[in-house]
N, C-alpha and C. Protein backbone atom coordinates (compact mmCIF):
# COMPACT_ATOMS: atom_id res chain seq x y z
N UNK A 1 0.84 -1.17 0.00
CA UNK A 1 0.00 0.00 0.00
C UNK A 1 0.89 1.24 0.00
N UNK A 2 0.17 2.16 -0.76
CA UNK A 2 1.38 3.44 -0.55
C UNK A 2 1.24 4.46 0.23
N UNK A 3 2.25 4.34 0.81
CA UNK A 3 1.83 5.72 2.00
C UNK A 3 2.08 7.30 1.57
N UNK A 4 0.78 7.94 2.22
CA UNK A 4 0.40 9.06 1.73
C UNK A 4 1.36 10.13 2.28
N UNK A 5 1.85 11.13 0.97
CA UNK A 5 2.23 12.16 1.31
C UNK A 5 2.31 12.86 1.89
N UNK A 6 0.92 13.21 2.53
CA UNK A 6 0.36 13.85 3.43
C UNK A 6 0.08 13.08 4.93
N UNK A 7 0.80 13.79 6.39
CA UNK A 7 0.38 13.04 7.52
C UNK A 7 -0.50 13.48 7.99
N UNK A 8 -1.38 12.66 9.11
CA UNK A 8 -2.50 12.68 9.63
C UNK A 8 -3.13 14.15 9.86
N UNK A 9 -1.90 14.91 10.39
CA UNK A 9 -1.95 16.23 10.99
C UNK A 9 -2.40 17.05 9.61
N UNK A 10 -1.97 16.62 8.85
CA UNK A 10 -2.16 17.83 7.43
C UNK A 10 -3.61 17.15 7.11
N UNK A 11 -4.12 15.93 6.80
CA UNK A 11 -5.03 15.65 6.47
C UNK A 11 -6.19 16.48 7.23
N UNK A 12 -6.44 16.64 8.22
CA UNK A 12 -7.43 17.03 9.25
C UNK A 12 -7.34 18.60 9.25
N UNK A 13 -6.05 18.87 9.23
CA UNK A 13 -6.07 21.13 8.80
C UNK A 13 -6.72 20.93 7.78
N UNK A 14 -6.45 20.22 6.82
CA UNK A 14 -7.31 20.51 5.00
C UNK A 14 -8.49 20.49 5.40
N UNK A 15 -8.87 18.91 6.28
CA UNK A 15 -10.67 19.02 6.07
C UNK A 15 -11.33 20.10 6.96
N UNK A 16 -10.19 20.60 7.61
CA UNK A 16 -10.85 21.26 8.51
C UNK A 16 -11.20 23.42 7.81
N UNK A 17 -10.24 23.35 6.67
CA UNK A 17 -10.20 24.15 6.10
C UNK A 17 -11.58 23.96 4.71
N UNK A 18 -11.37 22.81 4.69
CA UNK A 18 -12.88 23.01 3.81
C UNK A 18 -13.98 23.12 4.64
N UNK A 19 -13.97 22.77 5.65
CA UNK A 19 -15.12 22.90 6.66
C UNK A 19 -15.04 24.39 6.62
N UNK A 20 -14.69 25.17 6.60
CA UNK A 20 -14.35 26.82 7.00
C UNK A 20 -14.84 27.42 5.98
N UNK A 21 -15.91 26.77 4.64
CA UNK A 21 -16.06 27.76 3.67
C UNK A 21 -15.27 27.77 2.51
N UNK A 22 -14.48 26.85 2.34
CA UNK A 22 -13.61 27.15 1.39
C UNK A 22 -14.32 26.13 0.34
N UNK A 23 -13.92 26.30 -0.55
CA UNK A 23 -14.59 25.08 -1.93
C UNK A 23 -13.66 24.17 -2.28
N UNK A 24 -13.94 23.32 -2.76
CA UNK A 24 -13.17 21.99 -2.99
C UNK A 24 -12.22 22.13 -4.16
N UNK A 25 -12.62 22.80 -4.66
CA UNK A 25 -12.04 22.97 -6.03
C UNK A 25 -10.99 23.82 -5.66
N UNK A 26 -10.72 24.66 -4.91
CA UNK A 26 -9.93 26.02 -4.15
C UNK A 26 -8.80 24.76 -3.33
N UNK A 27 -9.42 24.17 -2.39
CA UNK A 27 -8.56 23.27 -1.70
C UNK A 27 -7.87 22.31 -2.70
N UNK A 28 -8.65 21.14 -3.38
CA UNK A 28 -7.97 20.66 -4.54
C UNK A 28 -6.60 20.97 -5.16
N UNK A 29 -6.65 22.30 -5.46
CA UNK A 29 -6.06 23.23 -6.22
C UNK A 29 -4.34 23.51 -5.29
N UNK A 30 -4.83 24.43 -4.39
CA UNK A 30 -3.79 24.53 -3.20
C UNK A 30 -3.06 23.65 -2.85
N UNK A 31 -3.74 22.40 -2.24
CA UNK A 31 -2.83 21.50 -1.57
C UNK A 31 -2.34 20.55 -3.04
N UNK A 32 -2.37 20.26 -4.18
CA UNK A 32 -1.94 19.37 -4.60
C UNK A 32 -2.98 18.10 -4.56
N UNK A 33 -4.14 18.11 -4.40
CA UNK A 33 -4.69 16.67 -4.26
C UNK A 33 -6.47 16.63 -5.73
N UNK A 34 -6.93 15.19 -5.62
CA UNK A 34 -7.54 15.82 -6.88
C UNK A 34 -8.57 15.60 -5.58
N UNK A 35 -10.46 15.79 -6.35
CA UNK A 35 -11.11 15.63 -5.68
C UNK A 35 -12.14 14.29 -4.91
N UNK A 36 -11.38 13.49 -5.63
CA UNK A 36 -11.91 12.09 -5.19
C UNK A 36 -11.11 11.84 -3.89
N UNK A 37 -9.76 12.32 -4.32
CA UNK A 37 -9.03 12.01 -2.39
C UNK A 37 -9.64 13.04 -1.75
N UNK A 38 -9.89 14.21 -1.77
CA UNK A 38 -10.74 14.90 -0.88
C UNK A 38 -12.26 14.15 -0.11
N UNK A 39 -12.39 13.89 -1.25
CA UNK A 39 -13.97 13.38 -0.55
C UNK A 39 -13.42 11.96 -0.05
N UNK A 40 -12.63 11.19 -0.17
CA UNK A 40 -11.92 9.44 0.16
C UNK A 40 -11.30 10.28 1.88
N UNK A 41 -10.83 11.28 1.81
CA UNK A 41 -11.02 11.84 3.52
C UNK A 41 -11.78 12.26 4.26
N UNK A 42 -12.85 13.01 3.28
CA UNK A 42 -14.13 13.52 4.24
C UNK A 42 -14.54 12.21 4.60
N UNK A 43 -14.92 11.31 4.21
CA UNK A 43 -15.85 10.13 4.14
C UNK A 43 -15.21 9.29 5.43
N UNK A 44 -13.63 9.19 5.22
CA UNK A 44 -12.54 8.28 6.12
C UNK A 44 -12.79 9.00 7.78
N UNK A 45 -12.58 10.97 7.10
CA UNK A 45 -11.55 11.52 8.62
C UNK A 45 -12.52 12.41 8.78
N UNK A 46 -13.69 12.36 8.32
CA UNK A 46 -15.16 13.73 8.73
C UNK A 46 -15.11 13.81 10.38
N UNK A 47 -15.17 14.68 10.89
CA UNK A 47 -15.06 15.52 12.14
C UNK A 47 -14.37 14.57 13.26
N UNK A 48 -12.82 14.39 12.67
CA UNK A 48 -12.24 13.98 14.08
C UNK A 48 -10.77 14.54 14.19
N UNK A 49 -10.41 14.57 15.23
CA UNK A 49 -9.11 15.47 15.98
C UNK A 49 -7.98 14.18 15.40
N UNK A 50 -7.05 15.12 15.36
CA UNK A 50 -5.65 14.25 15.53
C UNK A 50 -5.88 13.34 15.74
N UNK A 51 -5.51 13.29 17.55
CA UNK A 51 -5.59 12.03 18.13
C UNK A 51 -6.51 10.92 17.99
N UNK A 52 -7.81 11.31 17.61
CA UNK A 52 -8.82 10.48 17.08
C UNK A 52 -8.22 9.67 15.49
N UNK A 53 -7.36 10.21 14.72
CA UNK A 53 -6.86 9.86 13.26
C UNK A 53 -5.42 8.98 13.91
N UNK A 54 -4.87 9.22 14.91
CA UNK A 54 -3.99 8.40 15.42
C UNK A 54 -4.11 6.97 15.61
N UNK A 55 -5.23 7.00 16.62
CA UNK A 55 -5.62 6.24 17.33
C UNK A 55 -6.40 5.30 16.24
N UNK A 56 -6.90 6.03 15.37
CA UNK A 56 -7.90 5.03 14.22
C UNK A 56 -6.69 3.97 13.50
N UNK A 57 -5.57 4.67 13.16
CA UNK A 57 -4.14 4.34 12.22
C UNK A 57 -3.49 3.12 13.26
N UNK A 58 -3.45 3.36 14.85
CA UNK A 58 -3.02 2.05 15.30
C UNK A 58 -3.83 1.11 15.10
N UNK A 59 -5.46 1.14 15.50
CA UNK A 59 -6.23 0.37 15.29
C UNK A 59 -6.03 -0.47 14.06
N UNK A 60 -6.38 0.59 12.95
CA UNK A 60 -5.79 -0.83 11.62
C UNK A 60 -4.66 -1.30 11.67
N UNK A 61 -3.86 -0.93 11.76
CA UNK A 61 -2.22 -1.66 11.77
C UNK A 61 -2.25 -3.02 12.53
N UNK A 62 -3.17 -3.04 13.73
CA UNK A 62 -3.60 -3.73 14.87
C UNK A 62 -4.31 -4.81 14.08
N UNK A 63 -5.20 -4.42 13.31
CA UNK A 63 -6.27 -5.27 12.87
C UNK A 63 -5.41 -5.98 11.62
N UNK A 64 -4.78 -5.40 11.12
CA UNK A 64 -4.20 -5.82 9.95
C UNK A 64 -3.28 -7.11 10.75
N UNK A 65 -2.37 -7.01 11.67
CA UNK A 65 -1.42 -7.75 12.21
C UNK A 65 -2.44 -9.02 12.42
N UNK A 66 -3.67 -9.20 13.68
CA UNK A 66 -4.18 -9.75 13.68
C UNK A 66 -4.81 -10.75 13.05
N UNK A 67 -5.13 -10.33 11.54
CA UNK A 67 -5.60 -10.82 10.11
C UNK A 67 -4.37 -11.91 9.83
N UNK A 68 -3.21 -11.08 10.05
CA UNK A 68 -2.24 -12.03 9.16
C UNK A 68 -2.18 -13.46 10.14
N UNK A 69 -1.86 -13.36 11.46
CA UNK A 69 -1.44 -14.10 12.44
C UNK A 69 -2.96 -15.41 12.42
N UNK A 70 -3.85 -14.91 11.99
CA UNK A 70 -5.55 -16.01 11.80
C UNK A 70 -5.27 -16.42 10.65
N UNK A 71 -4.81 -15.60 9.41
CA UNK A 71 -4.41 -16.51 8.37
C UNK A 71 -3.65 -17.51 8.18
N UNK A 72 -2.75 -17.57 8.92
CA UNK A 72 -1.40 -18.60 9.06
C UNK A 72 -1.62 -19.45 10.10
N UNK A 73 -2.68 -19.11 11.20
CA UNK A 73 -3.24 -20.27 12.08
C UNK A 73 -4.30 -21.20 11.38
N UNK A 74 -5.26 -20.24 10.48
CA UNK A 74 -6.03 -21.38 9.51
C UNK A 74 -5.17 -22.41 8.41
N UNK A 75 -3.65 -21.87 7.84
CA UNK A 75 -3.05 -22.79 6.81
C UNK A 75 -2.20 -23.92 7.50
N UNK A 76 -2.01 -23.29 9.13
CA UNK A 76 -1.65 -24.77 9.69
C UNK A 76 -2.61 -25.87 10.34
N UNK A 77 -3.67 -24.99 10.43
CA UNK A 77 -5.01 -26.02 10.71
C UNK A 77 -5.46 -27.16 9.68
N UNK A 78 -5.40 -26.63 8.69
CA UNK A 78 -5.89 -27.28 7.09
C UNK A 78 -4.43 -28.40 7.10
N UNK A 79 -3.52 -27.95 6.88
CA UNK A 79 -2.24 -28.91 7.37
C UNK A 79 -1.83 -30.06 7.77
N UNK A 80 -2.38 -29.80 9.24
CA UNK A 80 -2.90 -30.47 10.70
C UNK A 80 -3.84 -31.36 10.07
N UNK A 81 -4.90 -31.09 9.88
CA UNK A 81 -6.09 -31.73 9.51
C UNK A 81 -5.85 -32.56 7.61
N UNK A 82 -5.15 -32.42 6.84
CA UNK A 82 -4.79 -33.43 5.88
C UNK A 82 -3.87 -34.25 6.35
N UNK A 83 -2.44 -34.05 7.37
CA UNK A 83 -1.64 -34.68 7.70
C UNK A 83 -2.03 -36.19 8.38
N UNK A 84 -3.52 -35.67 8.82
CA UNK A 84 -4.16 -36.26 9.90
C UNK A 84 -5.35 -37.47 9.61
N UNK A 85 -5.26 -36.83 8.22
CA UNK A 85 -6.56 -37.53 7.12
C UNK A 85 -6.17 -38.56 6.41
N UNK A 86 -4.74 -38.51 6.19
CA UNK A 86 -4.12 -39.25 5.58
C UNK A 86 -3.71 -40.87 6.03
N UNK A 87 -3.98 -42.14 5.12
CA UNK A 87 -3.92 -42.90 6.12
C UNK A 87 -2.84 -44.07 5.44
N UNK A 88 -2.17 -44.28 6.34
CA UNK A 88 -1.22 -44.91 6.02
C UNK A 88 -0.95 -46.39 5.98
């Protein structure tokens, strides 16, 4: 996955600057971004603080780790269970 140019802290001034009246097309423009990632953050980071965008970013990392560690417990289960099926 590619990590974004922009950190958490900048993400949340922008939305928080379109929140202020400004137009999308104006922000777009300024920061460098088109308007589908604008709205792919309103949608993601709509009214939360920093620490709230922090705390969301460990969470997946968290969840992601988790995912991998159930995946590799299910391919030694399946494993386990043909090794086991097998009859000699």
């Amino acid at each position: 996955m590619r990590k974004s140019r922009f950190t958490e802290e900048q993400i949340v001034a922008i939305l928080k600057e379109s929140e202020g009246g400004v137009t999308g097309k104006e922000i777009c423009r300024k920061h460098g971004i088109s308007n589908q990632t604008l709205y792919h953050w309103k949608n993601k980071y709509a009214g939360m603080n920093v620490s709230d965008v922090r705390r969301l970013k460990t969470l997946e990392d968290e969840n992601a780790q988790l995912k991998k560690i159930l995946g590799e417990q299910a391919l030694l289960i399946d494993g386990y269970k043909n090794a086991l099926s097998k009859k000699y």
